[in-house]
C-alpha atoms as a PDB file:
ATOM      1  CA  UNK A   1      -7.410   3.827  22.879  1.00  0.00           C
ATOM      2  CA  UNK A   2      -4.002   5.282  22.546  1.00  0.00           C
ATOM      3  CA  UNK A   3      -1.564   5.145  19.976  1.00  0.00           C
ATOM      4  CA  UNK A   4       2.425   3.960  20.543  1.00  0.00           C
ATOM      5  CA  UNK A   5       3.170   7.772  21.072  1.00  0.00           C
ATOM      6  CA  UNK A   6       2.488   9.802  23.946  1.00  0.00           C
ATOM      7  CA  UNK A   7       0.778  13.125  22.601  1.00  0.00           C
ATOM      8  CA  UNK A   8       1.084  14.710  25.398  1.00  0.00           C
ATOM      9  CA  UNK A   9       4.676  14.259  25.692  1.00  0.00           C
ATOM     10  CA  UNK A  10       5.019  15.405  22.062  1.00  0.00           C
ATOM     11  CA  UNK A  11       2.948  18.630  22.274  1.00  0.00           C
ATOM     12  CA  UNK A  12       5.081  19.378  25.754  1.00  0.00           C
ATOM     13  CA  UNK A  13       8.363  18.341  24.626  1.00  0.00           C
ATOM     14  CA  UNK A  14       7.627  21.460  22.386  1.00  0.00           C
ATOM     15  CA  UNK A  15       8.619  18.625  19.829  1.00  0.00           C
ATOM     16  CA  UNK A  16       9.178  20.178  16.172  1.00  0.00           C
ATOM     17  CA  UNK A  17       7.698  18.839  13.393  1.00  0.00           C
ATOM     18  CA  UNK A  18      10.016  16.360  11.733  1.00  0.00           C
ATOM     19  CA  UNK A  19      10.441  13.919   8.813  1.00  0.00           C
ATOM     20  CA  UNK A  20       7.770  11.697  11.028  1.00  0.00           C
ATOM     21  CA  UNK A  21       5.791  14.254  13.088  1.00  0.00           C
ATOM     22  CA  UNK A  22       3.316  16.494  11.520  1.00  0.00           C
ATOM     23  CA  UNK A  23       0.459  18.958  13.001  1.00  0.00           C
ATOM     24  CA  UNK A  24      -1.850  20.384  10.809  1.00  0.00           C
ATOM     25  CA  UNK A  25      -4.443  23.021  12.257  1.00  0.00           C
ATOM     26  CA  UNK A  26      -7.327  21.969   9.519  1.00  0.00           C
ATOM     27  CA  UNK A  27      -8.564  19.618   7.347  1.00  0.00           C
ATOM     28  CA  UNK A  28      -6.958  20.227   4.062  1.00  0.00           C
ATOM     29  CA  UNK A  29      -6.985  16.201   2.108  1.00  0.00           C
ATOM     30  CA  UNK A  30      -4.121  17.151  -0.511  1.00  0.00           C
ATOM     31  CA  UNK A  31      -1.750  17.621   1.931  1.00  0.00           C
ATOM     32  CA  UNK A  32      -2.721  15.713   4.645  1.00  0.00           C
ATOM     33  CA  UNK A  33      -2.924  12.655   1.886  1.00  0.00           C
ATOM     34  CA  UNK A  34       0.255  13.415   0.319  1.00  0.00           C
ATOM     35  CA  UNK A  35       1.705  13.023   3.925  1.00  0.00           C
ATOM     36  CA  UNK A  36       0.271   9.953   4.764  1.00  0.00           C
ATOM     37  CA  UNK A  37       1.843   8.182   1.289  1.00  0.00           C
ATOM     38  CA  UNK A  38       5.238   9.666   2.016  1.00  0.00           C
ATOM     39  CA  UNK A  39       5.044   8.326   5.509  1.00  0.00           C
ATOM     40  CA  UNK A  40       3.448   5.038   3.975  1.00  0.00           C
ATOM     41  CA  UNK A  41       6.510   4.704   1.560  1.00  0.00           C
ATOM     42  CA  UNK A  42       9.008   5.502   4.454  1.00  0.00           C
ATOM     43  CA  UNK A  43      11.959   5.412   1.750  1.00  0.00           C
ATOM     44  CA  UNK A  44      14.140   6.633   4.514  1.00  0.00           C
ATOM     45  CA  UNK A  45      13.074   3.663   6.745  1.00  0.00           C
ATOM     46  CA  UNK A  46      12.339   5.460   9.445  1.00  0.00           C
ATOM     47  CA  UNK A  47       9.157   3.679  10.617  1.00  0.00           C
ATOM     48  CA  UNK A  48       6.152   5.529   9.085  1.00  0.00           C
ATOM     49  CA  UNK A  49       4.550   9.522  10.814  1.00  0.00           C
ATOM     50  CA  UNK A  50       2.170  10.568  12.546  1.00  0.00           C
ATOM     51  CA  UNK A  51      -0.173  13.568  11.555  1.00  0.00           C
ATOM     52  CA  UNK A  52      -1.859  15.450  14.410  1.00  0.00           C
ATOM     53  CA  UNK A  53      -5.282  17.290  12.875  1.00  0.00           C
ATOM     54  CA  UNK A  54      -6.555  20.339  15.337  1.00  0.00           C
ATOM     55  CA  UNK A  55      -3.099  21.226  16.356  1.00  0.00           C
ATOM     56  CA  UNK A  56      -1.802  25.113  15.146  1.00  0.00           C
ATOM     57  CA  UNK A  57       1.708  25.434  14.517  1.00  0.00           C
ATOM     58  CA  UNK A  58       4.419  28.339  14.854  1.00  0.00           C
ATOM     59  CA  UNK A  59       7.564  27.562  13.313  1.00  0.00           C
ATOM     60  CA  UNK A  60       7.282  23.743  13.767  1.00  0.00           C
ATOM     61  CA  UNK A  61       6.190  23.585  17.078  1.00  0.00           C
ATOM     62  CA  UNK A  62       2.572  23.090  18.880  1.00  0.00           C
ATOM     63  CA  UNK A  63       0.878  26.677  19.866  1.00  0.00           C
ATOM     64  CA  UNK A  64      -0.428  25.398  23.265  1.00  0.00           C
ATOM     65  CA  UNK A  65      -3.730  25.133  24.163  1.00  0.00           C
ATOM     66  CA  UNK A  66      -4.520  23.138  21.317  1.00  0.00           C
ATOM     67  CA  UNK A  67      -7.258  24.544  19.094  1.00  0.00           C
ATOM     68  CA  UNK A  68      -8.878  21.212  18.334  1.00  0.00           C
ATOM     69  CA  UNK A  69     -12.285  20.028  16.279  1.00  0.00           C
ATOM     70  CA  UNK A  70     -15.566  20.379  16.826  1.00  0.00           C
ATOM     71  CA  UNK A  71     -17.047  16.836  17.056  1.00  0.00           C
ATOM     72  CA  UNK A  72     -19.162  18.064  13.807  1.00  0.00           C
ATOM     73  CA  UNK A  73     -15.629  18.411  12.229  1.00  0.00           C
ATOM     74  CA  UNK A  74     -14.486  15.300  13.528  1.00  0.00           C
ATOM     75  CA  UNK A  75     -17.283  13.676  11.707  1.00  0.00           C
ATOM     76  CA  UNK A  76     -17.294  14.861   8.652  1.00  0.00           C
ATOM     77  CA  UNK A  77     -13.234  14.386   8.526  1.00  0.00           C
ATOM     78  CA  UNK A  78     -13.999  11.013   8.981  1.00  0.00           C
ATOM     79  CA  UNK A  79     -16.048  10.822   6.458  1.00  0.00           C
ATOM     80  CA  UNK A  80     -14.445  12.209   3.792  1.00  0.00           C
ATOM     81  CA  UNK A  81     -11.617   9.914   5.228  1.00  0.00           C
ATOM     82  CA  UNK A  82     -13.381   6.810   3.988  1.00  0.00           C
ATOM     83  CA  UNK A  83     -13.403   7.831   0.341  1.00  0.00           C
ATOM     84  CA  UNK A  84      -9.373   8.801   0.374  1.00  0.00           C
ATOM     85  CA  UNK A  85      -8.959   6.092   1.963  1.00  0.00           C
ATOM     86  CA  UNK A  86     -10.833   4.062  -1.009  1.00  0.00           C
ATOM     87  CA  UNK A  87      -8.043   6.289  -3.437  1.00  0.00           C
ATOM     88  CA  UNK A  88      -5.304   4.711  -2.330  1.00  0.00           C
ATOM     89  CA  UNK A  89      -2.940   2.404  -4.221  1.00  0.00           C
ATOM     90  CA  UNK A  90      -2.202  -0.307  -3.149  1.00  0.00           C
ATOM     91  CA  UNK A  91      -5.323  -0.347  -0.587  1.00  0.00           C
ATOM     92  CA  UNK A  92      -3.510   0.976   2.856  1.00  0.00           C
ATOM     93  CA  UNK A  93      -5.669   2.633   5.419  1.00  0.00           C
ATOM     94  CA  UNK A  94      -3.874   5.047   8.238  1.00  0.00           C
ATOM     95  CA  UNK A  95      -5.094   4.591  12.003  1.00  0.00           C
ATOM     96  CA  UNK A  96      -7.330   7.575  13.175  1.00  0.00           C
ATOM     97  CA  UNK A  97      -8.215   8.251  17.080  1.00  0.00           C
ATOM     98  CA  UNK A  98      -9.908  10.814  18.391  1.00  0.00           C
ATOM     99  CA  UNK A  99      -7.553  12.208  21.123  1.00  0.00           C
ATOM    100  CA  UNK A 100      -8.392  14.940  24.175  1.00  0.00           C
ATOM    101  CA  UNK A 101      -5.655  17.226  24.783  1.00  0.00           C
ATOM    102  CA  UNK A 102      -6.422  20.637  26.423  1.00  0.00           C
ATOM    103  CA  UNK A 103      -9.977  19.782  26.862  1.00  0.00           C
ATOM    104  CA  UNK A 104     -10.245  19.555  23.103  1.00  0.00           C
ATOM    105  CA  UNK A 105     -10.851  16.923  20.723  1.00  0.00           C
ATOM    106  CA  UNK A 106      -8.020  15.971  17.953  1.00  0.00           C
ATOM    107  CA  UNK A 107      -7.443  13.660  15.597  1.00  0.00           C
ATOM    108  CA  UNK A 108      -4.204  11.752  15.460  1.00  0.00           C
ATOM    109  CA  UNK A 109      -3.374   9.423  12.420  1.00  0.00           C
ATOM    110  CA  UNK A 110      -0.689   6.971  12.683  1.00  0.00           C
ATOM    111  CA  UNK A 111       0.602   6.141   9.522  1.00  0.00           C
ATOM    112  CA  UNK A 112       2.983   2.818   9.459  1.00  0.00           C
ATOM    113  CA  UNK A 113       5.353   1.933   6.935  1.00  0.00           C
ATOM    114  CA  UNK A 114       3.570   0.347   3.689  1.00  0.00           C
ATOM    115  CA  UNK A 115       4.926  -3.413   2.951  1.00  0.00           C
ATOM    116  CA  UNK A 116       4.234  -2.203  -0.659  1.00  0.00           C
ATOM    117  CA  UNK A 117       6.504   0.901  -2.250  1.00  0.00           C
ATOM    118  CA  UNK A 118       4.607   3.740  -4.091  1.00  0.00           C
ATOM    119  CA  UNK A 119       1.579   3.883  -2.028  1.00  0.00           C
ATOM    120  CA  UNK A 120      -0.320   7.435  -3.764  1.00  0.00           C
ATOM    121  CA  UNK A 121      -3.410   8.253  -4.292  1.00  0.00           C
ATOM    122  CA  UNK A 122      -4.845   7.173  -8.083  1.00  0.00           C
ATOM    123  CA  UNK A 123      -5.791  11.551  -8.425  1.00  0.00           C
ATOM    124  CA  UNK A 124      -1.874  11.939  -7.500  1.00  0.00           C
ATOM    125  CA  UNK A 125       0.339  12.161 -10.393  1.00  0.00           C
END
């Protein structure tokens, strides 16, 4: 299943990372959580983010080849996932694919804009 973006043509594009586009090389939940509620609030109205897990950056853009996750990574992310995703007020829950880019596995999350303003999670201040 793909999402409405092409990764490829973002990782190729040498896009930067932007006010909707964000690549993180790990799992770390505090930031990758904080992103998905700003994207989820969208106060700029600019249609929500996506956040592209496995991916190294250099100054904003993709390092190509991607690094990726190792499916035992991939697993675990996702479930931790499921109890952030049980943090958040009101209940929203991000889409999260597995994508294959440079023969590696990443995960993509597609975070649309929240009906509902102030989406955070209840541990956020």
């Amino acid at each position: 299943m793909s999402l409405h973006i092409n990764i490829e043509d973002l990782l190729n594009a040498r896009s930067v990372e932007s006010e909707r586009l964000e690549f993180k090389e790990g799992w770390n939940p505090d930031a990758i959580y904080r992103s998905i509620c700003a994207f989820a609030n969208d106060f700029e109205n600019v249609g929500g983010g996506n956040i592209l897990i496995g991916v190294e950056e250099e100054n904003g853009i993709a390092k190509r080849p991607i690094i990726g996750l190792s499916i035992s990574k991939i697993a675990s992310i996702q479930k931790e996932m499921i109890g952030y995703n049980n943090l958040i007020n009101p209940v929203y829950h991000p889409k999260l694919l597995i994508e294959t880019v440079d023969g590696q596995q990443i995960l993509s999350n597609s975070i649309r804009s929240s009906v509902y303003f102030a989406v955070r999670l209840k541990y956020f201040n």
